[in-house]
PDB file of N, CA and C in Angstrom:
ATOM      1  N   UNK A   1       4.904   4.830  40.424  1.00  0.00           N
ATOM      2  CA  UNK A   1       5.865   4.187  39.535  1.00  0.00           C
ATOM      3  C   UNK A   1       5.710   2.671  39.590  1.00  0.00           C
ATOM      4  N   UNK A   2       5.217   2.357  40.874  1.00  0.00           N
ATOM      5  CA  UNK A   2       5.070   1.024  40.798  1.00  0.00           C
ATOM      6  C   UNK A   2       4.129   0.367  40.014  1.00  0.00           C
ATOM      7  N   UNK A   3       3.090   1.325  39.874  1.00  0.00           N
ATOM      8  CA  UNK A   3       1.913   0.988  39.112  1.00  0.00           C
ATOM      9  C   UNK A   3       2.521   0.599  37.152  1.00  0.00           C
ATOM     10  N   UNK A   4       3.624   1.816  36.809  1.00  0.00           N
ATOM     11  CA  UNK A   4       3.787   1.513  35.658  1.00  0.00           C
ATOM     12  C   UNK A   4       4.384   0.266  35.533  1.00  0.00           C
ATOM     13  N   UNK A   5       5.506  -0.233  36.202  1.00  0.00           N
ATOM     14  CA  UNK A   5       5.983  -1.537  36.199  1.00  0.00           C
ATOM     15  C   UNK A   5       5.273  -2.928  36.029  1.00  0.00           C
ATOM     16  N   UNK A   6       3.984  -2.703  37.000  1.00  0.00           N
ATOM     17  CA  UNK A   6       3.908  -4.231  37.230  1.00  0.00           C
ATOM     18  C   UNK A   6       2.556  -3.787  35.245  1.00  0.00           C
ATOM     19  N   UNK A   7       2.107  -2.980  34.757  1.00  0.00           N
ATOM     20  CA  UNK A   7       2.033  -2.961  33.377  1.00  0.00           C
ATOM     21  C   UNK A   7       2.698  -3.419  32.511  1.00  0.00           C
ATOM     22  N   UNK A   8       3.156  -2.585  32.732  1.00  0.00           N
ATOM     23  CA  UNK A   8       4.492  -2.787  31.707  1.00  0.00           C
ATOM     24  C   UNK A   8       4.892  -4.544  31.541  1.00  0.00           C
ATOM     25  N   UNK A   9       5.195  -5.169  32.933  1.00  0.00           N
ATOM     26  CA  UNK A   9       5.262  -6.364  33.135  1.00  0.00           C
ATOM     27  C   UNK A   9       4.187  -7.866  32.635  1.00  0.00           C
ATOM     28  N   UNK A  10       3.148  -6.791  32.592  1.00  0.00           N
ATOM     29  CA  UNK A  10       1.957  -7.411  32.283  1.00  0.00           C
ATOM     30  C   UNK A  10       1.983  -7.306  30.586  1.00  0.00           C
ATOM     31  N   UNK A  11       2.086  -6.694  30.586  1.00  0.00           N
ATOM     32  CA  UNK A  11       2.163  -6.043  28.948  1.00  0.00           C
ATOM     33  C   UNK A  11       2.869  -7.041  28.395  1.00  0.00           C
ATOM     34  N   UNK A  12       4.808  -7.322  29.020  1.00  0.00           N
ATOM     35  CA  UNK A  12       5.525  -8.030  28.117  1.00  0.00           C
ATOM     36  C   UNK A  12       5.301  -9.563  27.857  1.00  0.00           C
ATOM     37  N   UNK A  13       4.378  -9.909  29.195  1.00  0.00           N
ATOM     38  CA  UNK A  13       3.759 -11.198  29.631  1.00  0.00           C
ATOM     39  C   UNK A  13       2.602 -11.348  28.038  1.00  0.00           C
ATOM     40  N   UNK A  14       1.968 -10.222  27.880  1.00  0.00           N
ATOM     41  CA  UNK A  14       1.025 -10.501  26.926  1.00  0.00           C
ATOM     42  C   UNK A  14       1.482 -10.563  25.611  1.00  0.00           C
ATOM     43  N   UNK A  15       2.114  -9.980  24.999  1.00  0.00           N
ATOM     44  CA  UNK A  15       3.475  -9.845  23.965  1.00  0.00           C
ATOM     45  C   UNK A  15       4.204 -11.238  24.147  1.00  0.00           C
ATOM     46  N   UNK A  16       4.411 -12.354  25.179  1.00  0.00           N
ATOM     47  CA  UNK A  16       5.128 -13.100  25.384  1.00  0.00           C
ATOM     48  C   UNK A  16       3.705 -14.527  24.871  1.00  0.00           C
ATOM     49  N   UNK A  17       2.778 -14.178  25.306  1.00  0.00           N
ATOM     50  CA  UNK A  17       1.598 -15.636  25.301  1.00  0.00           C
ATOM     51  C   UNK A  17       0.596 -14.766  23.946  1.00  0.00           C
ATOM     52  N   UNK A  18       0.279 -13.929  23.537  1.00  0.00           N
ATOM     53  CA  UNK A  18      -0.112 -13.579  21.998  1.00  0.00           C
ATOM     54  C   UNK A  18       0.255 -12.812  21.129  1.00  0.00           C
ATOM     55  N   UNK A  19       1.944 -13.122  21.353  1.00  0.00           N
ATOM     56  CA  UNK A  19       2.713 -12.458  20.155  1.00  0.00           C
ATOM     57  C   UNK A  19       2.019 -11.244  19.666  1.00  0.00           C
ATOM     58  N   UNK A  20       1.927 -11.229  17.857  1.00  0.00           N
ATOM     59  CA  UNK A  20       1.626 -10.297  17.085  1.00  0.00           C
ATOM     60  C   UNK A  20      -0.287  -9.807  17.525  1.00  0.00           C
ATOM     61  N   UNK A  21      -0.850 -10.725  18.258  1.00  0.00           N
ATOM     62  CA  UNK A  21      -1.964 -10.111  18.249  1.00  0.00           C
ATOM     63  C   UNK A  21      -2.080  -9.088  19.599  1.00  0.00           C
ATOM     64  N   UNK A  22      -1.347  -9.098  20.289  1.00  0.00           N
ATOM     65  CA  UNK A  22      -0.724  -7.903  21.236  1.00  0.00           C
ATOM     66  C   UNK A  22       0.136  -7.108  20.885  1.00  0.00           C
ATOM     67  N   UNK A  23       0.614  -6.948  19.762  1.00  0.00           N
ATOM     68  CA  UNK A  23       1.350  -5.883  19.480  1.00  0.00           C
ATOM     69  C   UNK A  23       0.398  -5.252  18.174  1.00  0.00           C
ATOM     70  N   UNK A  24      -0.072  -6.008  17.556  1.00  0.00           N
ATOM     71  CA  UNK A  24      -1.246  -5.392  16.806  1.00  0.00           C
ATOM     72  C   UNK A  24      -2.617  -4.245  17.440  1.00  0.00           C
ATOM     73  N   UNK A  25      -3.095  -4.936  18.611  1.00  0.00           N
ATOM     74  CA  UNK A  25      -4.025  -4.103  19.156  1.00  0.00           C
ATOM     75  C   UNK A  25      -3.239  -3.064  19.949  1.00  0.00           C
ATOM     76  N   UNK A  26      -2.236  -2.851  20.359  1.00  0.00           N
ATOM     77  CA  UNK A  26      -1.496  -1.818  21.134  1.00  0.00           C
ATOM     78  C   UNK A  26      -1.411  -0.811  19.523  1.00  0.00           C
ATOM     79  N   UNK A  27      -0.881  -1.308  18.099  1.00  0.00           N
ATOM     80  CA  UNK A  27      -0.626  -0.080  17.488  1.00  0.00           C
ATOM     81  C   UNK A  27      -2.138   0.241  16.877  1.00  0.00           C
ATOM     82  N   UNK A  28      -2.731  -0.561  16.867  1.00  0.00           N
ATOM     83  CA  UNK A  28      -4.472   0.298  16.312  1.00  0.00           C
ATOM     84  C   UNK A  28      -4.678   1.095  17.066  1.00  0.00           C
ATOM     85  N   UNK A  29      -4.640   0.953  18.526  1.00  0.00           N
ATOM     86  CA  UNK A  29      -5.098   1.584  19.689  1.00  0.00           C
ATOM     87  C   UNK A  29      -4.310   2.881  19.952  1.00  0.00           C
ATOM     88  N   UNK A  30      -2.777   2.704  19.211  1.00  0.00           N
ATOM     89  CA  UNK A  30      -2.023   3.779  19.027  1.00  0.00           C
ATOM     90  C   UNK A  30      -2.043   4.766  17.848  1.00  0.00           C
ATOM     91  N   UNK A  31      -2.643   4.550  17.109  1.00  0.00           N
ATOM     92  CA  UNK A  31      -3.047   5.357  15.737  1.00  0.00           C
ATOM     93  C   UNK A  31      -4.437   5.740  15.630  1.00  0.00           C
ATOM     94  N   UNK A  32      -5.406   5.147  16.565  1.00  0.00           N
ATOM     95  CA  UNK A  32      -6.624   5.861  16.606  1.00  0.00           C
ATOM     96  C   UNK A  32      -6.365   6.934  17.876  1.00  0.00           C
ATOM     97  N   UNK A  33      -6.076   6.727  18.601  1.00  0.00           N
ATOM     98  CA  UNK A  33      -5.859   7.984  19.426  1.00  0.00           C
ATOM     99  C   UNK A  33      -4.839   9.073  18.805  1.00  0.00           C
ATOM    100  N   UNK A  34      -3.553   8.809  18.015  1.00  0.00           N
ATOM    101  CA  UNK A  34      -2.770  10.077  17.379  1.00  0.00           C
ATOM    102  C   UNK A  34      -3.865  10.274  16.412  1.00  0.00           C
ATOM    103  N   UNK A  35      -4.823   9.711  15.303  1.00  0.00           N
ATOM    104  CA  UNK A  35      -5.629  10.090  14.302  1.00  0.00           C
ATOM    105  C   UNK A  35      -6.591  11.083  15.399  1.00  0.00           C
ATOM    106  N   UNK A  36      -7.081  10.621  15.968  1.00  0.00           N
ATOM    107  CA  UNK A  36      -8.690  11.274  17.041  1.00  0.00           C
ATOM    108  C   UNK A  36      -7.582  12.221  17.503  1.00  0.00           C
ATOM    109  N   UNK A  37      -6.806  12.609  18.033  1.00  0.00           N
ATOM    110  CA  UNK A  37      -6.288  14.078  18.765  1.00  0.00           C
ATOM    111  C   UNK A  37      -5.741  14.358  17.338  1.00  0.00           C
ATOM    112  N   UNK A  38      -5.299  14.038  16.358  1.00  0.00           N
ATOM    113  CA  UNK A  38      -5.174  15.086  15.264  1.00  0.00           C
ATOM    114  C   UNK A  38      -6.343  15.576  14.550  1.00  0.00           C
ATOM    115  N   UNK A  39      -7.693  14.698  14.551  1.00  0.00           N
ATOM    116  CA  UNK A  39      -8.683  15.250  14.147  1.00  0.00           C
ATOM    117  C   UNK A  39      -9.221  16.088  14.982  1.00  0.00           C
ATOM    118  N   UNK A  40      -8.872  15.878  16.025  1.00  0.00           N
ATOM    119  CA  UNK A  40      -9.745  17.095  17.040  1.00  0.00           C
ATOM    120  C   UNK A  40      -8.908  18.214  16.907  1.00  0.00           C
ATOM    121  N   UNK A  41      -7.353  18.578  16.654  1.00  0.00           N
ATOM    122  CA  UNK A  41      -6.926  19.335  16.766  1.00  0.00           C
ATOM    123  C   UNK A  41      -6.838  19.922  15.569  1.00  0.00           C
ATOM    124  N   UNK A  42      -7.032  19.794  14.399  1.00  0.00           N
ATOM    125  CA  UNK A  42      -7.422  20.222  13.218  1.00  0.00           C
ATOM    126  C   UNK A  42      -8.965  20.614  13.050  1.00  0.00           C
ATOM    127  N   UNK A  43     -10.078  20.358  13.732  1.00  0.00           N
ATOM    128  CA  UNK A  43     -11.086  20.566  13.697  1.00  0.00           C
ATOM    129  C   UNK A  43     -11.278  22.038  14.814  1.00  0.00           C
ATOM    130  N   UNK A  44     -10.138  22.377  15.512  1.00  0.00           N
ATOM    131  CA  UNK A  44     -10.360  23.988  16.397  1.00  0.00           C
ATOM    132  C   UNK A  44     -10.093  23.398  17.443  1.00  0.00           C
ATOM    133  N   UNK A  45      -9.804  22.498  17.924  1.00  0.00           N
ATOM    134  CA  UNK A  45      -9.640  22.004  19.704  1.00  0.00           C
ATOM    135  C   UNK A  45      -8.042  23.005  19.619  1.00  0.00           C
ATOM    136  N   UNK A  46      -7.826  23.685  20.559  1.00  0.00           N
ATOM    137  CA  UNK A  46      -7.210  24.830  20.622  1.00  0.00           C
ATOM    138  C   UNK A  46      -5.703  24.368  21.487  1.00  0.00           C
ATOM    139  N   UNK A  47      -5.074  23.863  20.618  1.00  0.00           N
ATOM    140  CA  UNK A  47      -3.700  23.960  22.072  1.00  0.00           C
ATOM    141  C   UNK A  47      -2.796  25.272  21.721  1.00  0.00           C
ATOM    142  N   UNK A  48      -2.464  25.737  22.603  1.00  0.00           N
ATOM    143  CA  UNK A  48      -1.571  27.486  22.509  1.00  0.00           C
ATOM    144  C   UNK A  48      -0.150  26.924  21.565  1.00  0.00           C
ATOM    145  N   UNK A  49      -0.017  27.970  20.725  1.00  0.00           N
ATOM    146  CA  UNK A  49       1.253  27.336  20.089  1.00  0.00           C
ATOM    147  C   UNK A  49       1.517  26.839  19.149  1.00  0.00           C
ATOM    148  N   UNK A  50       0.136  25.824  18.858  1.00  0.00           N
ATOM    149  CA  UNK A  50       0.132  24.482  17.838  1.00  0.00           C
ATOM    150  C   UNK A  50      -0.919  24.911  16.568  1.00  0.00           C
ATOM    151  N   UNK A  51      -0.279  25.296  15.530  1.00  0.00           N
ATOM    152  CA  UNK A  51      -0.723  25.518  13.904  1.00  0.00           C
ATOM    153  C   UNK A  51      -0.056  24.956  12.904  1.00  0.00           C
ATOM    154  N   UNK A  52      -0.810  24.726  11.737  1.00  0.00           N
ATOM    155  CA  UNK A  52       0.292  23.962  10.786  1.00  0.00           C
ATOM    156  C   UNK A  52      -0.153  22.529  11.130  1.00  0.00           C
ATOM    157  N   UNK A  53       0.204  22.093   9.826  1.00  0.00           N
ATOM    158  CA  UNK A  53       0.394  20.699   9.520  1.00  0.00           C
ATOM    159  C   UNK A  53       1.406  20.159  10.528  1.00  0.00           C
ATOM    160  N   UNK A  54       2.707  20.355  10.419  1.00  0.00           N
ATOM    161  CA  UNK A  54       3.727  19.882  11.192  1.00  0.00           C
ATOM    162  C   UNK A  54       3.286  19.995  12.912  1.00  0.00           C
ATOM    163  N   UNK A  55       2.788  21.259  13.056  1.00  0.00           N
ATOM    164  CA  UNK A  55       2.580  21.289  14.787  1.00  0.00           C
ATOM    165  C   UNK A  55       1.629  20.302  15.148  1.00  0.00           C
ATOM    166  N   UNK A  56       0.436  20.350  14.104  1.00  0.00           N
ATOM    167  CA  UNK A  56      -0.864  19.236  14.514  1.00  0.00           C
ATOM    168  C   UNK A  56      -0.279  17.988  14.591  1.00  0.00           C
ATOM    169  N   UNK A  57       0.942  17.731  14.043  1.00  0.00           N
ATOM    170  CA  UNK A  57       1.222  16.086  14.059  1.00  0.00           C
ATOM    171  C   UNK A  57       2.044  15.839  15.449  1.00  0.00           C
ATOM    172  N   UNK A  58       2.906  16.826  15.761  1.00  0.00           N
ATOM    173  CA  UNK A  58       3.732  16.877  16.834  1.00  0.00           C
ATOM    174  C   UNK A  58       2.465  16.889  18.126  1.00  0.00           C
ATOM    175  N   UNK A  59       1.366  17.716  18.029  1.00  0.00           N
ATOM    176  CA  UNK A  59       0.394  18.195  18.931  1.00  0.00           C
ATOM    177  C   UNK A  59      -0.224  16.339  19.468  1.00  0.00           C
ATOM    178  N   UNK A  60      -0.545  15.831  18.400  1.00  0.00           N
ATOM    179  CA  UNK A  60      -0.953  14.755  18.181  1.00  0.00           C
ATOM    180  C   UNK A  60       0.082  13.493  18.673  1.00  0.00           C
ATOM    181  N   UNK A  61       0.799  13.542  18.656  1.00  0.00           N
ATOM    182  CA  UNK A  61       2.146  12.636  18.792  1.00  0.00           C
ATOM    183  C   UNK A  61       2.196  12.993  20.597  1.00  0.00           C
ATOM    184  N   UNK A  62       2.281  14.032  20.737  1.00  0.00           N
ATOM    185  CA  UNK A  62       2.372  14.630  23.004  1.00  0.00           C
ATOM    186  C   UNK A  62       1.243  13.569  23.040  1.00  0.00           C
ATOM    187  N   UNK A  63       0.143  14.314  22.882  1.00  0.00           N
ATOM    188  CA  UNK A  63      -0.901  13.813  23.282  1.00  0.00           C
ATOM    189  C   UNK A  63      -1.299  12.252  23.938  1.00  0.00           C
ATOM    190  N   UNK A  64      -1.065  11.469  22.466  1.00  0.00           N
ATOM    191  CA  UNK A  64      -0.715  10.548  22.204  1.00  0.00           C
ATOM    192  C   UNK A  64       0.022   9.960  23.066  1.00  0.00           C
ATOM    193  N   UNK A  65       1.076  10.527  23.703  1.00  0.00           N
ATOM    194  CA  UNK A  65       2.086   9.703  24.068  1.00  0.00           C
ATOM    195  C   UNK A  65       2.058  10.110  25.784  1.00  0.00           C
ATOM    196  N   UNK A  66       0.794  11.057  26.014  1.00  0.00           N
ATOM    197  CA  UNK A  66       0.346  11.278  27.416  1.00  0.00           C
ATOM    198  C   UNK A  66      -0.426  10.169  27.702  1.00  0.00           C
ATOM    199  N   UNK A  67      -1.151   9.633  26.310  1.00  0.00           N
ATOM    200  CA  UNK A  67      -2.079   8.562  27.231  1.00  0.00           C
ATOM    201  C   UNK A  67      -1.323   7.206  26.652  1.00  0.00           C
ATOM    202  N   UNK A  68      -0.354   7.414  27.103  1.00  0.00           N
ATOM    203  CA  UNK A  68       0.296   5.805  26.608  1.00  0.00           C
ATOM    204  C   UNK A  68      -0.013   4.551  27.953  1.00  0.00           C
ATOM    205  N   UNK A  69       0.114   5.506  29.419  1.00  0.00           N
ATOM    206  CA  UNK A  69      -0.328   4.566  30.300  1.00  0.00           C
ATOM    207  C   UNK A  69      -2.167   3.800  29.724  1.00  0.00           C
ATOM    208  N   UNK A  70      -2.709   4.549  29.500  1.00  0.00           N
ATOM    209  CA  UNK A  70      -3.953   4.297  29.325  1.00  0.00           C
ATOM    210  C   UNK A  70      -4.178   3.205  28.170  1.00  0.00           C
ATOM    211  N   UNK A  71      -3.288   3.301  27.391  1.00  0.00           N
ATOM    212  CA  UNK A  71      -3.063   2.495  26.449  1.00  0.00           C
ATOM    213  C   UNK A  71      -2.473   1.185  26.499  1.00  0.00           C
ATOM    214  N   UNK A  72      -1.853   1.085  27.281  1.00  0.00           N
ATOM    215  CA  UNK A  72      -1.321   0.247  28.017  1.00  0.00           C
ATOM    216  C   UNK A  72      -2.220  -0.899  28.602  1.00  0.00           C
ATOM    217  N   UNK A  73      -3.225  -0.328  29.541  1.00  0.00           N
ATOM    218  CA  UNK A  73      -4.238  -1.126  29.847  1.00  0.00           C
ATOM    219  C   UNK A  73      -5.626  -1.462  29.545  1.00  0.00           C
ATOM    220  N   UNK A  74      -5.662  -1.028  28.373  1.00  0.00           N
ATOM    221  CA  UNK A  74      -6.842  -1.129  27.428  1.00  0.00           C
ATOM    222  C   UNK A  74      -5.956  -2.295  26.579  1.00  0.00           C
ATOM    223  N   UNK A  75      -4.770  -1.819  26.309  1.00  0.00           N
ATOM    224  CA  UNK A  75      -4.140  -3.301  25.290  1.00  0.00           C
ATOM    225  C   UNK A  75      -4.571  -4.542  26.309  1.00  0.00           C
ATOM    226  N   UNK A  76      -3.956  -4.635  27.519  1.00  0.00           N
ATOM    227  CA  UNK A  76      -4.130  -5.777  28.230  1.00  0.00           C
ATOM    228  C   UNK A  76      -5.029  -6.233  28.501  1.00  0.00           C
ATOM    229  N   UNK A  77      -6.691  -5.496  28.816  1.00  0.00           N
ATOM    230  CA  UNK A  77      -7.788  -6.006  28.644  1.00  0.00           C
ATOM    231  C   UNK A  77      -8.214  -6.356  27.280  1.00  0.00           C
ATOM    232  N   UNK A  78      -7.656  -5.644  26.340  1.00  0.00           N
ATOM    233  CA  UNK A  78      -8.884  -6.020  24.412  1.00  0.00           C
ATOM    234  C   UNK A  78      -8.196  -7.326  24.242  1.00  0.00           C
ATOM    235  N   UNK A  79      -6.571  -7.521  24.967  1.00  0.00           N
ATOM    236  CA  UNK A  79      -5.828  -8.200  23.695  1.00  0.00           C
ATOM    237  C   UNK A  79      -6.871 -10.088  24.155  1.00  0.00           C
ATOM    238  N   UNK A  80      -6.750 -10.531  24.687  1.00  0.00           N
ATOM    239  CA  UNK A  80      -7.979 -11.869  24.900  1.00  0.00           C
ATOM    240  C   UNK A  80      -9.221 -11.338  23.832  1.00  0.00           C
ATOM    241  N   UNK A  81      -9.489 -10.054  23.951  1.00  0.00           N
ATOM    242  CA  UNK A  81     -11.108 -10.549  23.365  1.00  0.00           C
ATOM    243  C   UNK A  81     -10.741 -10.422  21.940  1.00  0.00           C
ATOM    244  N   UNK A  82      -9.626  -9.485  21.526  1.00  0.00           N
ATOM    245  CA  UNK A  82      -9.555  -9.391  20.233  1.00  0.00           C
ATOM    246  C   UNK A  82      -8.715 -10.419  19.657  1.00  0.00           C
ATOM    247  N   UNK A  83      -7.678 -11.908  20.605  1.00  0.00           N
ATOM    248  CA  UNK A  83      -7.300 -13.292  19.864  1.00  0.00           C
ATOM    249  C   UNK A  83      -8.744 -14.053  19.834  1.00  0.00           C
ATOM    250  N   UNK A  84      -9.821 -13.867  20.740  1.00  0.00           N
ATOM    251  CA  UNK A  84     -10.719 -14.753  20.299  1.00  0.00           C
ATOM    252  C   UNK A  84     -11.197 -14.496  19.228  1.00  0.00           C
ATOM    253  N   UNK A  85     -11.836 -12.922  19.302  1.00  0.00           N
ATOM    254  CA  UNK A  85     -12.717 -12.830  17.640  1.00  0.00           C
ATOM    255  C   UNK A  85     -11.817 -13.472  16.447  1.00  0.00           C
ATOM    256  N   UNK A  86     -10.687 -13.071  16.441  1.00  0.00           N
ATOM    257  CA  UNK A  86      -9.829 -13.618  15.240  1.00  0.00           C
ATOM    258  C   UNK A  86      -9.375 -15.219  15.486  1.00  0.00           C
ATOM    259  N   UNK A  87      -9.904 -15.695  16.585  1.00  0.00           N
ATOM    260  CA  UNK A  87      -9.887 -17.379  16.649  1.00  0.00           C
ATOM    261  C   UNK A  87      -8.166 -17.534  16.898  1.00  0.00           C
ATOM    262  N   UNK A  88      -7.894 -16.907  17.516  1.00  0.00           N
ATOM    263  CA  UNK A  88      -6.467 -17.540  17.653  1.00  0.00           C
ATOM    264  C   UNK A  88      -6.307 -17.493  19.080  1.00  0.00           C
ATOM    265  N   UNK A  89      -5.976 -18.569  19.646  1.00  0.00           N
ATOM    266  CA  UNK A  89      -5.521 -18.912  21.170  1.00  0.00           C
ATOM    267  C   UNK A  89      -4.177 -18.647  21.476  1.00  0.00           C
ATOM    268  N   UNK A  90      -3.951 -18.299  22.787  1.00  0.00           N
ATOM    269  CA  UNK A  90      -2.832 -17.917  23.384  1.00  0.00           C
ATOM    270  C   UNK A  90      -1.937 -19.484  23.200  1.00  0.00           C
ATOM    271  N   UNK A  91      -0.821 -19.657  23.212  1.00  0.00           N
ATOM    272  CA  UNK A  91       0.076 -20.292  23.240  1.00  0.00           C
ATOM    273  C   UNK A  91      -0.003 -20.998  24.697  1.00  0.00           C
ATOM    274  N   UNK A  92      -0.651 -21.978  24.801  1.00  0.00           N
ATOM    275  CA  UNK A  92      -1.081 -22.809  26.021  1.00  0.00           C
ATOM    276  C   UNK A  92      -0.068 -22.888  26.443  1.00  0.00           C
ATOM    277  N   UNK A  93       1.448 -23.794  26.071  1.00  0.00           N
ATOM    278  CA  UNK A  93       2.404 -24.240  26.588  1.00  0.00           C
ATOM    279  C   UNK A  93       3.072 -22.864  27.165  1.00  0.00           C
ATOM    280  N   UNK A  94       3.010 -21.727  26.706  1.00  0.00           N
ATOM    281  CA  UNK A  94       3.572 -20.081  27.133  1.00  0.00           C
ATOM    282  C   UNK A  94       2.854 -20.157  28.742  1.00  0.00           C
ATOM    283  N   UNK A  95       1.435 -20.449  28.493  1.00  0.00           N
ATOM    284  CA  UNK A  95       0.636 -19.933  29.601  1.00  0.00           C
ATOM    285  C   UNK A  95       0.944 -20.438  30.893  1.00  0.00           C
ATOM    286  N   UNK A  96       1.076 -22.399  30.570  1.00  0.00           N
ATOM    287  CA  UNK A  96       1.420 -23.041  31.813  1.00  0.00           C
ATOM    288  C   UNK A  96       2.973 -23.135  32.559  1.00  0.00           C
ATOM    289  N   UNK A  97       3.288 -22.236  31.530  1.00  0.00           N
ATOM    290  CA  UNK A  97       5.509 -21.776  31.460  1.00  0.00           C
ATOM    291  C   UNK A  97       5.386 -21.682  32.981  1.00  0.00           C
ATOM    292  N   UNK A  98       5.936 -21.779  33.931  1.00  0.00           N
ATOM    293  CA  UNK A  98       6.135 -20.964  35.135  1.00  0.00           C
ATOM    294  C   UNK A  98       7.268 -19.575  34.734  1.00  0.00           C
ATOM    295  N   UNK A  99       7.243 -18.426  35.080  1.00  0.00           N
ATOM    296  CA  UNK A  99       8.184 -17.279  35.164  1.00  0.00           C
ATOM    297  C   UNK A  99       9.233 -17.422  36.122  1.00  0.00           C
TER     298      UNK A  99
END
């Protein structure tokens, strides 16, 4: 549990010094993984239970929301490389803030 915290912490830190471009790569990163487990699960990847349009989205949505830790720290590593490609710098005066 401790592990999710000091994330999480990290997370709001990154949300805090690149705004929208950390909350941007957290929801791409969140809609290619519900898209990729709904395509896999529409393509025969087999979960017991789960048929239908409606179940594949729900199937997709668990899933999804099993690898949210994982998601979590893939946001915190892309989000730097993905303000540079788009040329936008962290909020210097945020950075040298003391907490």
């Amino acid at each position: 549990m401790n592990w999710w915290k000091q994330n999480k912490a990290r997370f709001e830190e990154l949300q805090r010094v690149y705004g929208k471009v950390a909350l941007g790569t957290y929801l791409v990163l969140w809609i290619a993984v519900l898209v990729g487990f709904g395509v896999a699960i529409k393509l025969g990847y087999t979960v017991e239970g789960f048929d239908g349009t409606g179940s594949i989205l729900f199937g997709s949505w668990v899933a999804a929301k099993v690898t949210q830790p994982a998601r979590i720290a893939a946001t915190i590593v892309l989000t730097p490389f993905v303000a540079k490609v788009l040329r936008r710098a962290p909020d210097t005066a945020l950075l040298n803030e003391e907490t």
